[in-house]
Protein backbone atom coordinates (compact mmCIF):
# COMPACT_ATOMS: atom_id res chain seq x y z
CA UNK A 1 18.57 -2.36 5.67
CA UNK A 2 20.39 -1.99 1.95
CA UNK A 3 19.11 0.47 -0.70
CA UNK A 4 18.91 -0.29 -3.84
CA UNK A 5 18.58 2.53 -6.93
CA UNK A 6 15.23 2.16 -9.28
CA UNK A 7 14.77 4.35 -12.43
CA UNK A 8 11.45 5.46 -13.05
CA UNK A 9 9.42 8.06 -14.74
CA UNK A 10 6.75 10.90 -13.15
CA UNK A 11 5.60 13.74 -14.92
CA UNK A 12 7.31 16.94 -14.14
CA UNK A 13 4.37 18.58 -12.23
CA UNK A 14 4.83 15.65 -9.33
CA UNK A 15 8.56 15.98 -9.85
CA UNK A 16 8.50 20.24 -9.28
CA UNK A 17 5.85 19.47 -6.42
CA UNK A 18 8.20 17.23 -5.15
CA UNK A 19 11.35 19.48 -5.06
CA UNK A 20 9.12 22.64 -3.17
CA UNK A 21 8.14 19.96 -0.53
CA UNK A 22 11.48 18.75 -0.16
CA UNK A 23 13.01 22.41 0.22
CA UNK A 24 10.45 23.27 2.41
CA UNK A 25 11.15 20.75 4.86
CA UNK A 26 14.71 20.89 3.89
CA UNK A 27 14.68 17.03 2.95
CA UNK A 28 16.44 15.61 0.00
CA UNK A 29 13.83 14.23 -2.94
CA UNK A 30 15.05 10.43 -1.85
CA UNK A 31 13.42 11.40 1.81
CA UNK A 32 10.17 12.77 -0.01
CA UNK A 33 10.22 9.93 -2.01
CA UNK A 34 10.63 7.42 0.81
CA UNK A 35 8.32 9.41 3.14
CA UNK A 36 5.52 9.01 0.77
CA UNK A 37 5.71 5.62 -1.32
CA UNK A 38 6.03 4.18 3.12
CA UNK A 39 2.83 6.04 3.82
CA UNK A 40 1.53 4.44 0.48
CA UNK A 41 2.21 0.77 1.67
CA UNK A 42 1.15 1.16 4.66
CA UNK A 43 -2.11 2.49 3.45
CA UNK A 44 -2.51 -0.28 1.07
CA UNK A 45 -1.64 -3.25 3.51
CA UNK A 46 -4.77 -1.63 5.67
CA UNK A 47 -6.85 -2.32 2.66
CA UNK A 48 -8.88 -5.15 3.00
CA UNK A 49 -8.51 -6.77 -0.66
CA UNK A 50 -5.10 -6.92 0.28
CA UNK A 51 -5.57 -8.18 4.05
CA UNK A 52 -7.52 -11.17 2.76
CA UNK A 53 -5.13 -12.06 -0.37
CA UNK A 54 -1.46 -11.61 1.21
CA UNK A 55 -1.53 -15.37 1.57
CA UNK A 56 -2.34 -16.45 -1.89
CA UNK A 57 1.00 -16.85 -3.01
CA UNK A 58 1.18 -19.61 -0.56
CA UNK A 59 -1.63 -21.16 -1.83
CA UNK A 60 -2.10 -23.81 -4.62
CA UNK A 61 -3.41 -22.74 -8.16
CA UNK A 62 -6.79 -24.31 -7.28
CA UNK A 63 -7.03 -22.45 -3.98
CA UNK A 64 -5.97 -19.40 -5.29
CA UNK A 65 -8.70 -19.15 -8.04
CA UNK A 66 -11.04 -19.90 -5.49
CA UNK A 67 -10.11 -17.29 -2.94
CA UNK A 68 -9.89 -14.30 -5.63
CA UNK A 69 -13.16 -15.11 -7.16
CA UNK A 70 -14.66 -15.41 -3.70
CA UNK A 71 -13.17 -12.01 -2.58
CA UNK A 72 -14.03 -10.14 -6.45
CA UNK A 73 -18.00 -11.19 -4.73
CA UNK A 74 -17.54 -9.16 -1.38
CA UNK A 75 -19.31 -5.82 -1.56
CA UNK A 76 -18.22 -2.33 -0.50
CA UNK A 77 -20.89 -3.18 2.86
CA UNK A 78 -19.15 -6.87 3.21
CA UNK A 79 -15.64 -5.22 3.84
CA UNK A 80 -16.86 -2.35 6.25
CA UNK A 81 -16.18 -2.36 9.75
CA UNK A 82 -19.02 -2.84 11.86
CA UNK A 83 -17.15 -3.12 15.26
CA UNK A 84 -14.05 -2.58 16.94
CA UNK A 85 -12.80 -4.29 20.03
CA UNK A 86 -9.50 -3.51 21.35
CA UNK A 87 -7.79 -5.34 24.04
CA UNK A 88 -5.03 -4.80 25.97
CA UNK A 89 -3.01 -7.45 27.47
């Protein structure tokens, strides 16, 4: 897949943490960087706010509105787990 270069900003204390990571592991800072903002997404896709909105942008205006304001209603206890079933095919 193509890189592309971004420009942005951290303070320095992420940006020296950064560097003793990346000589530790003897990684360059764009293999930190890469490493961690992956694990991020990742994370975040999990999330279940996210889960049930990924398809809004395929929805209309109308439907839209009314998915987010029927998600911003779900409680903490509405979006936990209560059961997993895994099967294997």
């Amino acid at each position: 897949m193509a890189s592309k270069a971004l420009n942005f900003k951290l303070e320095e204390n992420i940006i020296m943490d950064m560097k003793q990571v990346a000589t530790v592991f003897n990684k360059t800072m764009t293999d930190v960087i890469k490493e961690a903002v992956t694990e991020y997404l990742d994370k975040m896709k999990q999330d279940p706010f996210y889960r049930l909105t990924i398809h809004v942008q395929d929805a209309s205006e109308e439907e839209s509105e009314e998915i987010l304001s029927e998600i911003e209603t779900l409680s903490d206890d509405d979006l936990t787990i209560t059961t997993v079933r895994r099967f294997d095919i």
